[in-house]
N, C-alpha and C. Protein backbone atom coordinates (compact mmCIF):
# COMPACT_ATOMS: atom_id res chain seq x y z
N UNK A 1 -2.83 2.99 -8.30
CA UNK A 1 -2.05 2.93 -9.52
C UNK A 1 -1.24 4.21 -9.68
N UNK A 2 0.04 4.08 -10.07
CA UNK A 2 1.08 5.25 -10.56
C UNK A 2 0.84 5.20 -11.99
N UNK A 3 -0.12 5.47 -12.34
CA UNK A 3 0.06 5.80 -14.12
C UNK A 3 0.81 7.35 -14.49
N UNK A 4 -0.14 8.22 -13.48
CA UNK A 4 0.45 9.86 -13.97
C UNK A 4 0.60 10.20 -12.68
N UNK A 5 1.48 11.02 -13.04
CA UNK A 5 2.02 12.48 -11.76
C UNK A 5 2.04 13.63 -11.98
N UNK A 6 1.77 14.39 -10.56
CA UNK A 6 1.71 15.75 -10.72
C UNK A 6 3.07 16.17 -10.05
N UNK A 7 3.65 17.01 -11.31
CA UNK A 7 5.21 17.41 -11.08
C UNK A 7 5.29 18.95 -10.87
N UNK A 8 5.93 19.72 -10.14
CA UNK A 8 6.08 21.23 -10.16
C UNK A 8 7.40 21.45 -10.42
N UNK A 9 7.80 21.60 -11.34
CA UNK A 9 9.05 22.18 -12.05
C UNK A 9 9.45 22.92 -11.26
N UNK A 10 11.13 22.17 -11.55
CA UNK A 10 11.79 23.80 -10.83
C UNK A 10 12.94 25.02 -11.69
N UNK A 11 11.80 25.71 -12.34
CA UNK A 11 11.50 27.41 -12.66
C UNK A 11 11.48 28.30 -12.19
N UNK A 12 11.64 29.25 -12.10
CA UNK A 12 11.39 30.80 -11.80
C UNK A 12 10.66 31.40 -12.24
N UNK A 13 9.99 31.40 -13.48
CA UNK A 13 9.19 31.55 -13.82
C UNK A 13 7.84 31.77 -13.40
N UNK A 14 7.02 32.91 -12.86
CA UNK A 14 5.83 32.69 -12.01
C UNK A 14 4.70 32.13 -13.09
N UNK A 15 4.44 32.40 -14.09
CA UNK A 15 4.12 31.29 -14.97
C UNK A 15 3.98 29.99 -14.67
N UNK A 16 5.20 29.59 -13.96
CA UNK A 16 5.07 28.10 -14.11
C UNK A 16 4.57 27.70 -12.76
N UNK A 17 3.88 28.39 -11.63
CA UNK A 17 3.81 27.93 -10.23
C UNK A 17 2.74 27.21 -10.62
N UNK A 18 2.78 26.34 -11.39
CA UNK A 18 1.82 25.01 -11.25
C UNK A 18 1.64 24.02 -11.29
N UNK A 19 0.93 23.33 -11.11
CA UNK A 19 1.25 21.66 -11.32
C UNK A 19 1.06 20.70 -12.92
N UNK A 20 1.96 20.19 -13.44
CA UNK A 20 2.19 19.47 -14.41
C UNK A 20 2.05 17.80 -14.59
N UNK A 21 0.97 17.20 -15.35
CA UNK A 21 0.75 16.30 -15.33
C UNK A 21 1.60 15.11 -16.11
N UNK A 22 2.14 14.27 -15.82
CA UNK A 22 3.52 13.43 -16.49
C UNK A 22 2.57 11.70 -17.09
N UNK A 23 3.16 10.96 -17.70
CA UNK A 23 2.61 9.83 -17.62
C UNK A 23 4.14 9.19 -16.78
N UNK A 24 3.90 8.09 -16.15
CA UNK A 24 4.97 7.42 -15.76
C UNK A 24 4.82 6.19 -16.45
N UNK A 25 5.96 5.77 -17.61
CA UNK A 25 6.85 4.43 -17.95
C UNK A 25 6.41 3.52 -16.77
N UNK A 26 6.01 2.97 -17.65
CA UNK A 26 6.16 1.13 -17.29
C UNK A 26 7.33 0.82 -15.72
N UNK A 27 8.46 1.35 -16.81
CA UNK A 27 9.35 0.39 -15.97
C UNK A 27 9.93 1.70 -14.54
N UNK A 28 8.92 2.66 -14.35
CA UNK A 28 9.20 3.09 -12.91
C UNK A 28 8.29 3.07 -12.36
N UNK A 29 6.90 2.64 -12.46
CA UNK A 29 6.00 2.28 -11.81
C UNK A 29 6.28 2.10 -10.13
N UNK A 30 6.94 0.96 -9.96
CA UNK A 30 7.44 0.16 -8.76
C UNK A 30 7.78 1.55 -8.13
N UNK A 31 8.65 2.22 -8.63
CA UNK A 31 10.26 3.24 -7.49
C UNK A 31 9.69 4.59 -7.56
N UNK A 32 8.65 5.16 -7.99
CA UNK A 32 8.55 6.62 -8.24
C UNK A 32 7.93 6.75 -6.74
N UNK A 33 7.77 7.83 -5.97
CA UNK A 33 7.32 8.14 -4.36
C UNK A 33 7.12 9.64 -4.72
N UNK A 34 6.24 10.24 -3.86
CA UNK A 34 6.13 11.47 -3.75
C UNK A 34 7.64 12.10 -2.98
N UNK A 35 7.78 13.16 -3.74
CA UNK A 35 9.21 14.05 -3.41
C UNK A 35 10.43 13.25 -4.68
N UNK A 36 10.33 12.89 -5.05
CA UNK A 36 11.38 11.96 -5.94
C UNK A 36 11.27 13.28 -7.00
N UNK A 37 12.73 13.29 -6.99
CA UNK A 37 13.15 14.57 -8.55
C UNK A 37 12.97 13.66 -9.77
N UNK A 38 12.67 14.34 -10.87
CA UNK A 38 13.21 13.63 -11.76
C UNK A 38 13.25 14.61 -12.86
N UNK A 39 13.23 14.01 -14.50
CA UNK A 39 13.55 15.01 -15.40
C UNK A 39 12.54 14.83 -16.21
N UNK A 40 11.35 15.91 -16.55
CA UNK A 40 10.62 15.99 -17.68
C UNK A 40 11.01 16.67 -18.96
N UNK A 41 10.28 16.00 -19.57
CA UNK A 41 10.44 17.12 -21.17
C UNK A 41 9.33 18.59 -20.91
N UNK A 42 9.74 19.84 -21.15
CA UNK A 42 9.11 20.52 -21.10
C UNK A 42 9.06 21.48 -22.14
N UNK A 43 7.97 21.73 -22.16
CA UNK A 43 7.74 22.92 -23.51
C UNK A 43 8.14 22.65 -24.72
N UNK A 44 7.86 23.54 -26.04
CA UNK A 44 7.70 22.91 -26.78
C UNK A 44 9.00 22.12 -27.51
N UNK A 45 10.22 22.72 -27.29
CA UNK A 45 11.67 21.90 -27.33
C UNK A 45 12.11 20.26 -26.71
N UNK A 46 10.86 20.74 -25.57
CA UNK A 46 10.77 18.94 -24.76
C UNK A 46 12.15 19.23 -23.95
N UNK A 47 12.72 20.59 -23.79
CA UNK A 47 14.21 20.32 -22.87
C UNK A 47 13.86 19.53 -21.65
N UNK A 48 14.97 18.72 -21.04
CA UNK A 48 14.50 18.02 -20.46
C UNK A 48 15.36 19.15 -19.06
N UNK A 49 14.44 19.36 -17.84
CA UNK A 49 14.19 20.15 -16.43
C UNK A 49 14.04 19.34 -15.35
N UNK A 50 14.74 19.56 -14.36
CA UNK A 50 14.06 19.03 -13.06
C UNK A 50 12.83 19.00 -12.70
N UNK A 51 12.15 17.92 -12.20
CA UNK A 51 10.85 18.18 -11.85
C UNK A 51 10.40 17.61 -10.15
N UNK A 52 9.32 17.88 -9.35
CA UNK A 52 9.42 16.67 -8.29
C UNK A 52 8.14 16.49 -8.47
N UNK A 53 8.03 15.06 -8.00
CA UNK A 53 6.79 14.50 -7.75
C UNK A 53 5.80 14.71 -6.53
N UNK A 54 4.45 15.44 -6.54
CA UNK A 54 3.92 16.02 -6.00
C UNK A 54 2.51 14.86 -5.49
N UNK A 55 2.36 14.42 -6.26
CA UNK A 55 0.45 13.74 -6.41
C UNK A 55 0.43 12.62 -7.66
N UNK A 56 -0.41 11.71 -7.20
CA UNK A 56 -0.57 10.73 -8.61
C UNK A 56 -1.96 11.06 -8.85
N UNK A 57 -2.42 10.29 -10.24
CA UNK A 57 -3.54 10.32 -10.61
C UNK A 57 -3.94 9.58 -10.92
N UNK A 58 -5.20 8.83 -11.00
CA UNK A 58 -5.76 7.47 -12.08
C UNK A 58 -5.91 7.88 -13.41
N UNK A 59 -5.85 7.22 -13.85
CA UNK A 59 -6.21 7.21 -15.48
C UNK A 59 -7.42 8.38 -15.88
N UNK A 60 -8.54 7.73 -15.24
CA UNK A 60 -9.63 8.24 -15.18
C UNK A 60 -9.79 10.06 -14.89
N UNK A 61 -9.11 10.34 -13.77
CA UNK A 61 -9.07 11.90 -13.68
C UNK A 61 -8.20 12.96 -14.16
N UNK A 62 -7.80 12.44 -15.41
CA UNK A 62 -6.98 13.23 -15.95
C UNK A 62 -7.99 13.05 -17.84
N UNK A 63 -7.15 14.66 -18.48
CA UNK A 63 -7.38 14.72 -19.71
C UNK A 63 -5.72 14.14 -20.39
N UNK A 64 -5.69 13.19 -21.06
CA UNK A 64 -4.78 12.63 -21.35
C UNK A 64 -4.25 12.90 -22.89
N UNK A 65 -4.67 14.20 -23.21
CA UNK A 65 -4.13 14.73 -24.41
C UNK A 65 -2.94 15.58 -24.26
N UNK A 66 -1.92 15.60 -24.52
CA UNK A 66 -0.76 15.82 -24.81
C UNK A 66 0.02 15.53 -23.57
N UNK A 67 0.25 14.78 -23.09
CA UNK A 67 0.75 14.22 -21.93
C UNK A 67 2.31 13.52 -22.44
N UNK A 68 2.75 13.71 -21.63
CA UNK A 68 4.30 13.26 -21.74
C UNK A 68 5.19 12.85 -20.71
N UNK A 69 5.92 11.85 -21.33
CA UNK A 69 6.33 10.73 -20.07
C UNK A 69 7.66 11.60 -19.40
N UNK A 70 7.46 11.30 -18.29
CA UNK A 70 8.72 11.65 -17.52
C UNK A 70 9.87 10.30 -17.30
N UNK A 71 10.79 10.91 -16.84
CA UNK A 71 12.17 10.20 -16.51
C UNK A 71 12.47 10.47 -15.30
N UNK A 72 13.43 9.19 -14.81
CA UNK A 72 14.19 9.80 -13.53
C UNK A 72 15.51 9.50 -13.17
């Protein structure tokens, strides 16, 4: 299942060398692949940033509190 992804922004920021957990929409389920850019909301403005797709997750191994859907 593609429910969530792990995205690594692209920042400069050494702060940010980490991985970010996304929910993925319904309707990209099907098309999302590892390496696929896309655009998250980030921080607390939600600007929306490049991100790539790194790793999925099940439902189950993630903490699903404040999680936020990505785009692509």
């Amino acid at each position: 299942m593609k429910d969530y992804v792990g995205i690594i922004v692209n920042n400069e920021a050494v702060k940010l060398d980490k991985i970010f957990t996304y929910k993925v929409p319904d309707n990209l389920k099907d098309d999302i692949l590892v390496g696929h850019r896309v655009k998250v909301p980030f921080g607390f403005g939600n600007k929306f940033i490049d991100g790539f797709v790194i790793n999925f997750y099940k439902e189950d191994d993630i903490d699903k509190e404040n999680i936020k859907k990505l785009n692509m």
